[in-house]
N, C-alpha and C. Protein backbone atom coordinates (compact mmCIF):
# COMPACT_ATOMS: atom_id res chain seq x y z
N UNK A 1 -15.04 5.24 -18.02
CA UNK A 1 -14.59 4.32 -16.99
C UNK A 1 -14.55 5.06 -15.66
N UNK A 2 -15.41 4.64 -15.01
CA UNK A 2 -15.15 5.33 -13.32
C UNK A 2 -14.08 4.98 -12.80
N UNK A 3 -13.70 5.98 -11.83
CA UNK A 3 -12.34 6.01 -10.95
C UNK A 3 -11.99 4.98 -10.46
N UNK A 4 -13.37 3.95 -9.45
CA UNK A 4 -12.96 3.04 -8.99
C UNK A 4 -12.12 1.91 -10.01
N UNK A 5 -12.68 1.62 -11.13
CA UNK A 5 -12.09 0.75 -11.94
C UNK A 5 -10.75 1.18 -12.16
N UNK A 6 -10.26 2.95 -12.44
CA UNK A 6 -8.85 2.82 -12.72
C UNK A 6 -7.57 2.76 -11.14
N UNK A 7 -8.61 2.77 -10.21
CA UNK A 7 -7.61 2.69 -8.68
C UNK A 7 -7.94 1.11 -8.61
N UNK A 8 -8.56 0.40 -8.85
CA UNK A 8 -8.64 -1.18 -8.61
C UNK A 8 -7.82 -1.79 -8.97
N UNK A 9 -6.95 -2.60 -9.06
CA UNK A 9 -5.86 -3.62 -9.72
C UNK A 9 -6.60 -4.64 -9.33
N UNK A 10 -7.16 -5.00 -11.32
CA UNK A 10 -7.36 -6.45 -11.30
C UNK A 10 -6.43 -7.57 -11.13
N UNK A 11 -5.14 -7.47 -11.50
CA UNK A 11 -4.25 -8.05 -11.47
C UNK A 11 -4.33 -8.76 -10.33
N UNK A 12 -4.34 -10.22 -10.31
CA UNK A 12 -4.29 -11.03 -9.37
C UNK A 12 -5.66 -11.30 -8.50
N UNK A 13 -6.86 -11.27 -9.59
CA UNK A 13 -8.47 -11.20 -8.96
C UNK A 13 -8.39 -12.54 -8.26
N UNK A 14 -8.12 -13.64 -8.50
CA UNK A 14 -8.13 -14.85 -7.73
C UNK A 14 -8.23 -14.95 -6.41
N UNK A 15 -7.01 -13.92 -6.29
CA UNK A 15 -6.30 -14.00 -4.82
C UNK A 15 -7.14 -12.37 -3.67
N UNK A 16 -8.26 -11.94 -4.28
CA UNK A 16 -8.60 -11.22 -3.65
C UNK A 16 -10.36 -11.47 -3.50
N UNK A 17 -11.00 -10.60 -2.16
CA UNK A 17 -12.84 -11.01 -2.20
C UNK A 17 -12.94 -9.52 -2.59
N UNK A 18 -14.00 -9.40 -3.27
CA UNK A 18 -15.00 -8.79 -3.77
C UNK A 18 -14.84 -7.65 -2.68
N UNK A 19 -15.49 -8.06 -1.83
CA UNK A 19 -16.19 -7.63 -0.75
C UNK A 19 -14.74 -6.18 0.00
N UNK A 20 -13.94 -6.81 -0.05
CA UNK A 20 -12.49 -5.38 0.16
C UNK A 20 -12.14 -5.02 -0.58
N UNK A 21 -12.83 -4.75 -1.99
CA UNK A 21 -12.45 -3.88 -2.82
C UNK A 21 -13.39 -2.04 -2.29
N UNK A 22 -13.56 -2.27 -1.65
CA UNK A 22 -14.14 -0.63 -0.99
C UNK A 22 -12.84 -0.03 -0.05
N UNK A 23 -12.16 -1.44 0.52
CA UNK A 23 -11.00 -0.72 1.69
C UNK A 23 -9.94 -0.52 0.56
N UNK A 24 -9.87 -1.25 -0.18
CA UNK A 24 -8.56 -0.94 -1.06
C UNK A 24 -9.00 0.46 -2.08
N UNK A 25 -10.28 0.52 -2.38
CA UNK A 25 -10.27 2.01 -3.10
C UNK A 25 -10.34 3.35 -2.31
N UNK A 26 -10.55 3.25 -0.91
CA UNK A 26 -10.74 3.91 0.18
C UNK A 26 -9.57 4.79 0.48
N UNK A 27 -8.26 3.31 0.26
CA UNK A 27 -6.91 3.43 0.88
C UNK A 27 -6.09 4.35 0.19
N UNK A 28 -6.56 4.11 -0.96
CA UNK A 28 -5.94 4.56 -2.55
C UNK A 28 -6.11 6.11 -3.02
N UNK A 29 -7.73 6.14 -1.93
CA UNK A 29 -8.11 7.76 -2.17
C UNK A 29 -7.14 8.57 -1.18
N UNK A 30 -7.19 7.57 -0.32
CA UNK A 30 -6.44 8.17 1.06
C UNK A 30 -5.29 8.70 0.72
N UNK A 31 -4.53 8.02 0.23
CA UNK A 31 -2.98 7.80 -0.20
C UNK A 31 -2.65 9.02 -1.05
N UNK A 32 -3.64 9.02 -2.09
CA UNK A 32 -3.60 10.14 -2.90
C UNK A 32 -3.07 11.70 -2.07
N UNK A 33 -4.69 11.73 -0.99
CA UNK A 33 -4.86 13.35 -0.61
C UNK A 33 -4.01 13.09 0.42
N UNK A 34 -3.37 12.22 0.63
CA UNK A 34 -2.15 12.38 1.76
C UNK A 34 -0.48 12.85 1.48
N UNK A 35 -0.63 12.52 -0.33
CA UNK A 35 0.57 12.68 -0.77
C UNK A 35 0.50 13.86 -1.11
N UNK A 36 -0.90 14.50 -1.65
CA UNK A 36 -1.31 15.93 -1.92
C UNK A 36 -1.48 17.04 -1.19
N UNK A 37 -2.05 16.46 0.11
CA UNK A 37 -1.51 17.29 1.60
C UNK A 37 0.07 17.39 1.55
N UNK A 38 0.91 16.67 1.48
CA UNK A 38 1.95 16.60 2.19
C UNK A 38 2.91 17.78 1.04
N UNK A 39 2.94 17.57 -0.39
CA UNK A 39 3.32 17.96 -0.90
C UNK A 39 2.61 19.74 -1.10
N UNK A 40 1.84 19.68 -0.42
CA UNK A 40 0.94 21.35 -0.30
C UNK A 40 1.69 21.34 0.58
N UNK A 41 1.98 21.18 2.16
CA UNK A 41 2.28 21.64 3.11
C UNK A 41 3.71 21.44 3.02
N UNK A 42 4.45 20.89 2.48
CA UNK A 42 6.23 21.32 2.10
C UNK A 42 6.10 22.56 1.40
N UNK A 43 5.49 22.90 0.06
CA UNK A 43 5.41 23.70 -0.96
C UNK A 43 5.10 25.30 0.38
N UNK A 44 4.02 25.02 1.04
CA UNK A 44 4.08 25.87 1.78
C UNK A 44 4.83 26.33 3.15
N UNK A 45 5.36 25.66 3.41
CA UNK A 45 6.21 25.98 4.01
C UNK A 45 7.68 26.63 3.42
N UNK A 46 7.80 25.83 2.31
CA UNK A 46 9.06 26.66 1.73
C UNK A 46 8.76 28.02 1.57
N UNK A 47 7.75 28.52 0.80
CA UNK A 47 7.35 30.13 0.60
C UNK A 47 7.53 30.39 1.58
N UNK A 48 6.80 30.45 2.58
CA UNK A 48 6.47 30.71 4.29
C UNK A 48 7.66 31.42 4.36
N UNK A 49 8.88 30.19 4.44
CA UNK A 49 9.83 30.88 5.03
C UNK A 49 11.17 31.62 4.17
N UNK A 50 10.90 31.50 3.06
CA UNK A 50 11.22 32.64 2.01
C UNK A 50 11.17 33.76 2.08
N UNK A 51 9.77 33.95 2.41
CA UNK A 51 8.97 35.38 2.38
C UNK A 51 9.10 36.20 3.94
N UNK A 52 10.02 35.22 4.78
CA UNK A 52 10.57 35.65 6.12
C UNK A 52 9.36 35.12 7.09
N UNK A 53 8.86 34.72 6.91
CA UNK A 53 7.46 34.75 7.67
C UNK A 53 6.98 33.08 8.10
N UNK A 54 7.84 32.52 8.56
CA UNK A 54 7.53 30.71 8.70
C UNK A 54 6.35 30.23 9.55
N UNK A 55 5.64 29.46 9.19
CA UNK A 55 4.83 28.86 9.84
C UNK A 55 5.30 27.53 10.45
N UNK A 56 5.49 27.66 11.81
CA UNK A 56 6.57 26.20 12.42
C UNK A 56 5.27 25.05 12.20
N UNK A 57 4.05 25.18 12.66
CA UNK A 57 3.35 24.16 12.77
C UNK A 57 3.26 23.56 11.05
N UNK A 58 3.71 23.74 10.00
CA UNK A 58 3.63 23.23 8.96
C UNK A 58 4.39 22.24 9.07
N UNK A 59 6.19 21.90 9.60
CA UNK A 59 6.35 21.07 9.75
C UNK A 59 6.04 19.92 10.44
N UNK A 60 5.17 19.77 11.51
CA UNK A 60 4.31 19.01 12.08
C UNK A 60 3.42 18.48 11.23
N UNK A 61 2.79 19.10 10.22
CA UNK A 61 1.56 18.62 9.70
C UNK A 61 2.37 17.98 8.04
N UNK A 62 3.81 18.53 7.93
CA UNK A 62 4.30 17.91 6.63
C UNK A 62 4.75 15.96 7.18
N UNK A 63 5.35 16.50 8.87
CA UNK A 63 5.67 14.85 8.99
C UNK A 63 4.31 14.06 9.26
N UNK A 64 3.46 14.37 9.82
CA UNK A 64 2.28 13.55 10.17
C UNK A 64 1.65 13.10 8.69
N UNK A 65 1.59 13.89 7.92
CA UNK A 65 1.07 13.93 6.55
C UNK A 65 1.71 12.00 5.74
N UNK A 66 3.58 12.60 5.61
CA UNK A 66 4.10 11.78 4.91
C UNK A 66 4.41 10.61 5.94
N UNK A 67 4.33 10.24 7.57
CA UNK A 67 4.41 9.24 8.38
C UNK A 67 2.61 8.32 7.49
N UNK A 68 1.35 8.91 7.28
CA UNK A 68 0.15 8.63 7.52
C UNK A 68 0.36 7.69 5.48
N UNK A 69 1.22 8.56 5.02
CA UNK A 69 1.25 8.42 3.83
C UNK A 69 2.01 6.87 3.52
N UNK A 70 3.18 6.71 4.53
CA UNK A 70 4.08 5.96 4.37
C UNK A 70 3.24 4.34 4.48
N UNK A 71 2.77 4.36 5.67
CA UNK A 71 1.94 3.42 6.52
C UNK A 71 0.31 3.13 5.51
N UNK A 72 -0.33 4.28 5.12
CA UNK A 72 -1.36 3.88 4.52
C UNK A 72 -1.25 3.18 2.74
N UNK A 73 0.09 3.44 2.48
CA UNK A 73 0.37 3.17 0.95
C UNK A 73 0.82 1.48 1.01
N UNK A 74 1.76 1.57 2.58
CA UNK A 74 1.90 0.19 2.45
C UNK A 74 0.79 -0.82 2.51
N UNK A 75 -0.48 -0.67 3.38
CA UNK A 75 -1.49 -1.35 3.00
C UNK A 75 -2.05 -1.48 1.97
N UNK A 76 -1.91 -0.37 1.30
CA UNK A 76 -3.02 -0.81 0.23
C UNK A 76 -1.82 -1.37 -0.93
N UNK A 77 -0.82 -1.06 -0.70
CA UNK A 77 0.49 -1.97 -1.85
C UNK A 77 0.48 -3.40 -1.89
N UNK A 78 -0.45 -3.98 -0.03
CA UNK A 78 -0.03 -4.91 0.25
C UNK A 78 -1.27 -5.44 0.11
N UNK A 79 -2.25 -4.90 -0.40
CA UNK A 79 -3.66 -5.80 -1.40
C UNK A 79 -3.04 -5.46 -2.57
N UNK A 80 -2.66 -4.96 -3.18
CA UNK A 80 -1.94 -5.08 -4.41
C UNK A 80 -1.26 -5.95 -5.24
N UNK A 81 -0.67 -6.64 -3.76
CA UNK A 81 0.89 -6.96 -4.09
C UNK A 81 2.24 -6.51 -4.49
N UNK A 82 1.78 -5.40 -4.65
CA UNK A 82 3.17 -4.23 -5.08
C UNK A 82 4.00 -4.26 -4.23
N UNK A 83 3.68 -4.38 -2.82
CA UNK A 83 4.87 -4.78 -1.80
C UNK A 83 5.06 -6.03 -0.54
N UNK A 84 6.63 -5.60 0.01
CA UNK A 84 6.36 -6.66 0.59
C UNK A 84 6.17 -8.27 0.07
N UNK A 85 5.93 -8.03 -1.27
CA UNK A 85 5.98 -9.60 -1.68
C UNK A 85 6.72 -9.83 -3.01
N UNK A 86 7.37 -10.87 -2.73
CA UNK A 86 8.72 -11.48 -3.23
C UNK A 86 8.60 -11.74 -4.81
N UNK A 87 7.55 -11.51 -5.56
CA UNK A 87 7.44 -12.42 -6.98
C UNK A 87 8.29 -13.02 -7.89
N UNK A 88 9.53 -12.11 -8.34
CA UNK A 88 10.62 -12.75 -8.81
C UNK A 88 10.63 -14.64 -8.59
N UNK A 89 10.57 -14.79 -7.16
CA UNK A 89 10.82 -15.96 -6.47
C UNK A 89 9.91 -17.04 -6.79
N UNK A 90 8.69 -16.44 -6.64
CA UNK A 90 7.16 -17.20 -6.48
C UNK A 90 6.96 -17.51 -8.35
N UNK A 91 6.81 -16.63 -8.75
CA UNK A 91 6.08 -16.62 -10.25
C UNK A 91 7.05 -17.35 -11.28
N UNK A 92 8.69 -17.42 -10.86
CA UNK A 92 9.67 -18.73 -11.28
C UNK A 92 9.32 -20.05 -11.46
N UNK A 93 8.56 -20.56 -10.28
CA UNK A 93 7.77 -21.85 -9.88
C UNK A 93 6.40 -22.02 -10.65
N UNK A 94 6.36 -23.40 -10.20
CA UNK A 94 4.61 -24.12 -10.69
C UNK A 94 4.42 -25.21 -9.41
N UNK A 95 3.23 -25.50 -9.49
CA UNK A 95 3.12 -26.74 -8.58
C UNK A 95 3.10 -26.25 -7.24
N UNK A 96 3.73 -27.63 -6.27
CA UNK A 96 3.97 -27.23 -5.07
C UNK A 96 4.93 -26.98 -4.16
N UNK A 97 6.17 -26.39 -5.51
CA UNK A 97 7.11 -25.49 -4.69
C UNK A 97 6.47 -24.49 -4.80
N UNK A 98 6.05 -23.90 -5.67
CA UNK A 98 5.11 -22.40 -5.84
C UNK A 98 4.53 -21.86 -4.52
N UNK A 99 3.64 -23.14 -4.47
CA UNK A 99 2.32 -23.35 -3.52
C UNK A 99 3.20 -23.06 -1.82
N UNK A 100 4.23 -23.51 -1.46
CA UNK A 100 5.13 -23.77 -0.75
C UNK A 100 5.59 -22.03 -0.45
N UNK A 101 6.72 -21.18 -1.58
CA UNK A 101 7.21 -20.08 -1.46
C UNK A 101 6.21 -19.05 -1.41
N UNK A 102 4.77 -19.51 -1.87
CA UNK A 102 3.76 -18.55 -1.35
C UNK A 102 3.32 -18.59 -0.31
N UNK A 103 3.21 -19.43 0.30
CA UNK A 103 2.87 -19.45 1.91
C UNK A 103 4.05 -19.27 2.47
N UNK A 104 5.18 -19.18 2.54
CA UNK A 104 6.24 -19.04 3.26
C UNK A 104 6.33 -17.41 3.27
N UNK A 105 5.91 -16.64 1.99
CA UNK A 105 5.96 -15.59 1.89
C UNK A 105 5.18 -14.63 2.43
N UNK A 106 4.14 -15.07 2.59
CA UNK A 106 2.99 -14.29 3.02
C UNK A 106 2.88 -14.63 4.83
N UNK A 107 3.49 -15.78 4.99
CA UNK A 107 3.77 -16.05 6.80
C UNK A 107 5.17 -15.05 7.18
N UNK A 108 5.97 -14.40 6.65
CA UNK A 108 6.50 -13.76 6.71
C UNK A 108 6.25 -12.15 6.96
N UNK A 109 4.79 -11.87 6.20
CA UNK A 109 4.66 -10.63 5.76
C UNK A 109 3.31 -10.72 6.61
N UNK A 110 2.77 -12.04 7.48
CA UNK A 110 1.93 -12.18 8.79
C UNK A 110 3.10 -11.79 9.86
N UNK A 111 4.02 -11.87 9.36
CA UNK A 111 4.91 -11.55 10.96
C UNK A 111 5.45 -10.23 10.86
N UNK A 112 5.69 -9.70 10.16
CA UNK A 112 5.93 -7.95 9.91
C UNK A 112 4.37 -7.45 10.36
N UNK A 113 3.30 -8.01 9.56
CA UNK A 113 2.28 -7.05 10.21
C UNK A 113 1.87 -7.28 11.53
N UNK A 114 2.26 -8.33 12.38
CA UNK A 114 2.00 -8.62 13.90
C UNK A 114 3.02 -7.61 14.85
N UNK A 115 4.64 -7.57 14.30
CA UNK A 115 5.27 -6.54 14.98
C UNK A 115 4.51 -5.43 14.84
N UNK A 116 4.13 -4.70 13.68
CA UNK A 116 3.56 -3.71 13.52
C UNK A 116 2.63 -3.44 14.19
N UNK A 117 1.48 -4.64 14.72
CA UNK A 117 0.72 -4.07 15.63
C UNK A 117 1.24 -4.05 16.97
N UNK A 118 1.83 -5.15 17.15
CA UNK A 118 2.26 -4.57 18.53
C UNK A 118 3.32 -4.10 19.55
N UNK A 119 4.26 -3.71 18.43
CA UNK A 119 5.14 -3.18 18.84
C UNK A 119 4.62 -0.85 18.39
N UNK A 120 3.95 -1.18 17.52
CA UNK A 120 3.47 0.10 16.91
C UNK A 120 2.18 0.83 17.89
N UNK A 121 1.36 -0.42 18.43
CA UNK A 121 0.43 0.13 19.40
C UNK A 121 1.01 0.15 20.94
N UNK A 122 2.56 -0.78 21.48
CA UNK A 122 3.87 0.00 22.08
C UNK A 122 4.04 1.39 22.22
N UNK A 123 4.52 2.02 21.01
CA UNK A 123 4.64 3.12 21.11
C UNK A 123 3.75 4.05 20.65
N UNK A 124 2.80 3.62 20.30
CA UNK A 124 1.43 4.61 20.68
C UNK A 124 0.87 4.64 22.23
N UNK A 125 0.70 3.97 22.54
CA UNK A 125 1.14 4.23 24.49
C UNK A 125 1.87 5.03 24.94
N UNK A 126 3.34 4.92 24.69
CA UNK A 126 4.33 5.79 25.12
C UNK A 126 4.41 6.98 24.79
N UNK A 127 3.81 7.00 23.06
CA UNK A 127 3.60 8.67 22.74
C UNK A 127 2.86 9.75 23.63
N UNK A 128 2.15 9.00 24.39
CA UNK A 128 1.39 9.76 25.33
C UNK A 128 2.38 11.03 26.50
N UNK A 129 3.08 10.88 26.20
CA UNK A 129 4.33 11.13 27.56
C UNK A 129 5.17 12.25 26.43
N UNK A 130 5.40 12.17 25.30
CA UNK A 130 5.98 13.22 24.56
C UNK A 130 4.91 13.99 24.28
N UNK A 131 5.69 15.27 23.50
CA UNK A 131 4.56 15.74 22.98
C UNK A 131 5.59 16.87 21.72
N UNK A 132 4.75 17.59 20.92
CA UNK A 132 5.10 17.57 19.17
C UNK A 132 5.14 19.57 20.05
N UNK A 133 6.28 20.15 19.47
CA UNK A 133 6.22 21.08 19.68
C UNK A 133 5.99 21.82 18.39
N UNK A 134 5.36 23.30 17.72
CA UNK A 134 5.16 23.92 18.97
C UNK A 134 3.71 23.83 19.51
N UNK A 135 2.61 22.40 19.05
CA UNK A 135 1.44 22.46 18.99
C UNK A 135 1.38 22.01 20.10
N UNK A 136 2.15 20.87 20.87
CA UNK A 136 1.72 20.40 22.22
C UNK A 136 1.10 18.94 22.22
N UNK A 137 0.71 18.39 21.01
CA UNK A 137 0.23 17.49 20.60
C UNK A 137 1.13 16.16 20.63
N UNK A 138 0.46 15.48 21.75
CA UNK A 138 1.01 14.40 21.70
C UNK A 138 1.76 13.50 20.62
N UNK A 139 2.87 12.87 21.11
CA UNK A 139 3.48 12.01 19.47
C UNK A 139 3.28 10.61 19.42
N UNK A 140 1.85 10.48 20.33
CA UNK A 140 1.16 9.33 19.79
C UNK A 140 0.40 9.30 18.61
N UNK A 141 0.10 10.64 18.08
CA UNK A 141 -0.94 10.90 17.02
C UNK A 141 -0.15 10.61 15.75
N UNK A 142 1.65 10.51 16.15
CA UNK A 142 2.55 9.93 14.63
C UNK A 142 2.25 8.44 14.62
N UNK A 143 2.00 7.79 16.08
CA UNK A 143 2.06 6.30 16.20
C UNK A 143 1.09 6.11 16.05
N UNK A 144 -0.38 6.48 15.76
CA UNK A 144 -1.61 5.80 15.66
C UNK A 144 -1.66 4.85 14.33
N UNK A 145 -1.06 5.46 13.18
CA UNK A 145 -1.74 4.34 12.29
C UNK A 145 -0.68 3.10 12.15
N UNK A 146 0.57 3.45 12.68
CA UNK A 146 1.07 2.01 12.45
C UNK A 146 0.57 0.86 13.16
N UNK A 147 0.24 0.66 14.26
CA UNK A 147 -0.61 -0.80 14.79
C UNK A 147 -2.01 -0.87 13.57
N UNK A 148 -2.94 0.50 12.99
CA UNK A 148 -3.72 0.22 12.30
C UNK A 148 -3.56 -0.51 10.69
N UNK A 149 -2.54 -0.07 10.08
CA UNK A 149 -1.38 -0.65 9.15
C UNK A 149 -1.48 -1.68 9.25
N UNK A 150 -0.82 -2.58 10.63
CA UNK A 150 -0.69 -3.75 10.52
C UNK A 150 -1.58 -4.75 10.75
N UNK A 151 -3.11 -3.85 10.93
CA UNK A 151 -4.12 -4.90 11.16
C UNK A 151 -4.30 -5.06 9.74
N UNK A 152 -4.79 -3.89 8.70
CA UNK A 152 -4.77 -3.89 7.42
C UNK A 152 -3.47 -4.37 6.39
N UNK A 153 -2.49 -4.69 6.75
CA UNK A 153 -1.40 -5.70 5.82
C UNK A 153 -1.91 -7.19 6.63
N UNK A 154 -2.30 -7.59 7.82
CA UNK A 154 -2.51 -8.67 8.42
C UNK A 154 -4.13 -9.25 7.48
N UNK A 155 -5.18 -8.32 7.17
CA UNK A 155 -5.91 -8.70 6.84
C UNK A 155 -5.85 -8.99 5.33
N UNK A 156 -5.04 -7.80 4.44
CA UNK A 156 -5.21 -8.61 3.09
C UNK A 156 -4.20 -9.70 2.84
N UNK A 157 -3.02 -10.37 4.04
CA UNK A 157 -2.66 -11.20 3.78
C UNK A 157 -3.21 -12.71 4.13
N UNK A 158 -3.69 -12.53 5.41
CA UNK A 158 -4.70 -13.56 5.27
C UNK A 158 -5.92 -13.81 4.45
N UNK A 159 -6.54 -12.29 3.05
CA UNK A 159 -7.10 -12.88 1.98
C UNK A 159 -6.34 -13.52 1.10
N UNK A 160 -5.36 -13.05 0.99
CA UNK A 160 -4.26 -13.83 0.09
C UNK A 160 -4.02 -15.13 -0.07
N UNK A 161 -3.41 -15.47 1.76
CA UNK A 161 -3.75 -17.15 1.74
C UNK A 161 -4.94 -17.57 1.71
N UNK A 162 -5.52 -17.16 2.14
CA UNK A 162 -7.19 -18.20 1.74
C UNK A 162 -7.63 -18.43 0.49
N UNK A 163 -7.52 -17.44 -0.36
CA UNK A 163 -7.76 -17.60 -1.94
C UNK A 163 -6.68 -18.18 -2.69
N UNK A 164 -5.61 -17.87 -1.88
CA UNK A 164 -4.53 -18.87 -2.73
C UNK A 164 -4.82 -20.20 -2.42
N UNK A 165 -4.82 -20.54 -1.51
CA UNK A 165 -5.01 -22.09 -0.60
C UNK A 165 -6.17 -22.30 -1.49
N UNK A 166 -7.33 -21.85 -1.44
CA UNK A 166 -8.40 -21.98 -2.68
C UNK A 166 -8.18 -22.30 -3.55
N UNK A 167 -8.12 -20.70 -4.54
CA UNK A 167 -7.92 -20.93 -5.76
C UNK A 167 -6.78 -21.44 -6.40
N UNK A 168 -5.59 -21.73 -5.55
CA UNK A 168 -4.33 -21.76 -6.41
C UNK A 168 -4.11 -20.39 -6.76
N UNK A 169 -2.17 -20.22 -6.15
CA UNK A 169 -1.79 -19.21 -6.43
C UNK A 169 -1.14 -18.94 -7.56
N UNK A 170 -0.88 -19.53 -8.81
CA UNK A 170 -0.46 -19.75 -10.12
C UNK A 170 -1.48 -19.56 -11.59
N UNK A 171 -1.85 -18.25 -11.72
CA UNK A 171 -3.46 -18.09 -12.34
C UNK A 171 -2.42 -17.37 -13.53
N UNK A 172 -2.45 -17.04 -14.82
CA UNK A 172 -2.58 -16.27 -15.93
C UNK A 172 -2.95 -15.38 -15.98
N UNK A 173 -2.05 -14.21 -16.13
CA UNK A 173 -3.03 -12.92 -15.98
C UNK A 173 -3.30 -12.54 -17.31
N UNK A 174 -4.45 -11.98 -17.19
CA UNK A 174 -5.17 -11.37 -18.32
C UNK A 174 -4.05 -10.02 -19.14
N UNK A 175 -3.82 -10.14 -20.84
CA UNK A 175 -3.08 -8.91 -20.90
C UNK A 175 -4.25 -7.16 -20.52
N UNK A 176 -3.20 -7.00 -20.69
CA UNK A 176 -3.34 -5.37 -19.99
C UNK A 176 -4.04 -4.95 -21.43
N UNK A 177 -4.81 -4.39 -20.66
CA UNK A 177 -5.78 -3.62 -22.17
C UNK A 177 -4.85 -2.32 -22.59
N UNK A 178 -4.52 -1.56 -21.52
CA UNK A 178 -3.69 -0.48 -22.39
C UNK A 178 -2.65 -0.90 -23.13
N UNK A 179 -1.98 -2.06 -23.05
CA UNK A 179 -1.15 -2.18 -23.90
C UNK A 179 -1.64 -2.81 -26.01
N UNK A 180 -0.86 -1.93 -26.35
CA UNK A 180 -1.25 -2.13 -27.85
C UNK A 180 -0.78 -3.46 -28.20
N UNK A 181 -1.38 -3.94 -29.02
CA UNK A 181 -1.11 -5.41 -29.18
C UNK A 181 0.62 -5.54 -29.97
N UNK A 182 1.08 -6.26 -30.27
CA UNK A 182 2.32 -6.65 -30.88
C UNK A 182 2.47 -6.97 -32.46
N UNK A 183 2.71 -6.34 -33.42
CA UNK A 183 2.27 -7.10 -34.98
C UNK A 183 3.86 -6.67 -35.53
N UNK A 184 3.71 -7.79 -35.69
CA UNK A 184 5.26 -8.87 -36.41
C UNK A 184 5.26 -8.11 -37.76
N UNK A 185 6.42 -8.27 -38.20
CA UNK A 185 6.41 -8.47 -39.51
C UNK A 185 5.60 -9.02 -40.54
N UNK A 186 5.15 -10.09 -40.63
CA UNK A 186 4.61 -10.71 -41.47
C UNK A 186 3.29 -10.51 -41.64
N UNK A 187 2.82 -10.28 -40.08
CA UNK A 187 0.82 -9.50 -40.15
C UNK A 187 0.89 -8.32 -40.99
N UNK A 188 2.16 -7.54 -40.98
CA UNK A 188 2.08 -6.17 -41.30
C UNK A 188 2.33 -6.16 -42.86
N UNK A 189 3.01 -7.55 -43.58
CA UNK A 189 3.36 -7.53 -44.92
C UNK A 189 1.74 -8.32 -45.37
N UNK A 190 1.19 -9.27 -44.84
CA UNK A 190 -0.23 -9.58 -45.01
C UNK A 190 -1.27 -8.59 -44.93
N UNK A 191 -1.47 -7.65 -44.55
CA UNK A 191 -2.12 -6.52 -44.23
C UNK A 191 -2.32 -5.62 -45.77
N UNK A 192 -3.46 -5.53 -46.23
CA UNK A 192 -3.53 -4.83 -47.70
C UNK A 192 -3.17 -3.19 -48.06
């Protein structure tokens, strides 16, 4: 089984196109070597300064790391559905209260990703005027991906509604292949 298939979540194929399953495996790779950067560059920094000998610019590159991590996980959680969205609430329902708390939900999670862009590309402007000591580096370079974030939670939520509005957001999910099937008692006393 190639990688892409085990970073893909079929779960909920209805509600997603074809066609952004490259940004969501993209995001996923991202996410990974960002959590793997970040956790290298804590790890090293702790020795660093153990061994008397600290490297200051590590903490710069541990927050940029886990800020890039924070922001890029939520997009791709949010083709997922892993975040940001309410299910408890939604998957209770049938019909068109369902139909109803899913669009209410996802116009909600259109208005988190609209602050995000522009209150986030706000202070990517303003970062221009600070700057990250001891590299000198502007602390717009912490604010860059949140306005980008929220174009990417803005876009897989408007796939969301469109395929829901489509397909209907109330589909059966397929069981999970890793899971082993269930045998009762009675298959197991029928069984030779």
């Amino acid at each position: 089984m190639p990688i892409a298939d085990k970073l893909l979540v079929q779960r909920q194929r209805h509600l997603k196109w074809r066609g952004l399953d490259w940004l969501e495996l993209a995001l996923m790779i991202l996410c990974g070597v960002l959590c793997f950067g970040f956790s290298l560059s804590v790890t090293a920094d702790i020795v660093t300064r153990t061994i008397g000998h600290p490297w200051l610019w590590l903490q710069e590159v541990t927050s940029t790391l886990f800020i890039y991590a924070i922001f890029v996980g939520t997009a791709a959680a949010t083709r997922r559905n892993d975040h940001l969205y309410l299910t408890a609430i939604s998957e209770a329902m049938h019909g068109t209260p369902r139909v109803i708390v899913e669009i209410i939900i996802r116009m909600v999670v259109l208005g988190v990703a609209f602050c995000l862009i522009w209150y986030g590309y706000q202070n990517y402007l303003r970062g221009f005027g600070s700057f990250r000591l001891p590299s000198g580096t502007p602390i717009a370079s912490l604010y860059a991906i949140i306005p980008l974030s929220g174009v990417l939670i803005g876009l897989f939520t408007i796939e969301q509604l469109v395929n829901g509005l489509r397909n209907g957001f109330d589909h059966p999910e397929p069981p999970d292949e890793d899971i082993a099937p269930v045998v009762t008692e009675a298959q197991m006393r029928a069984q030779p």
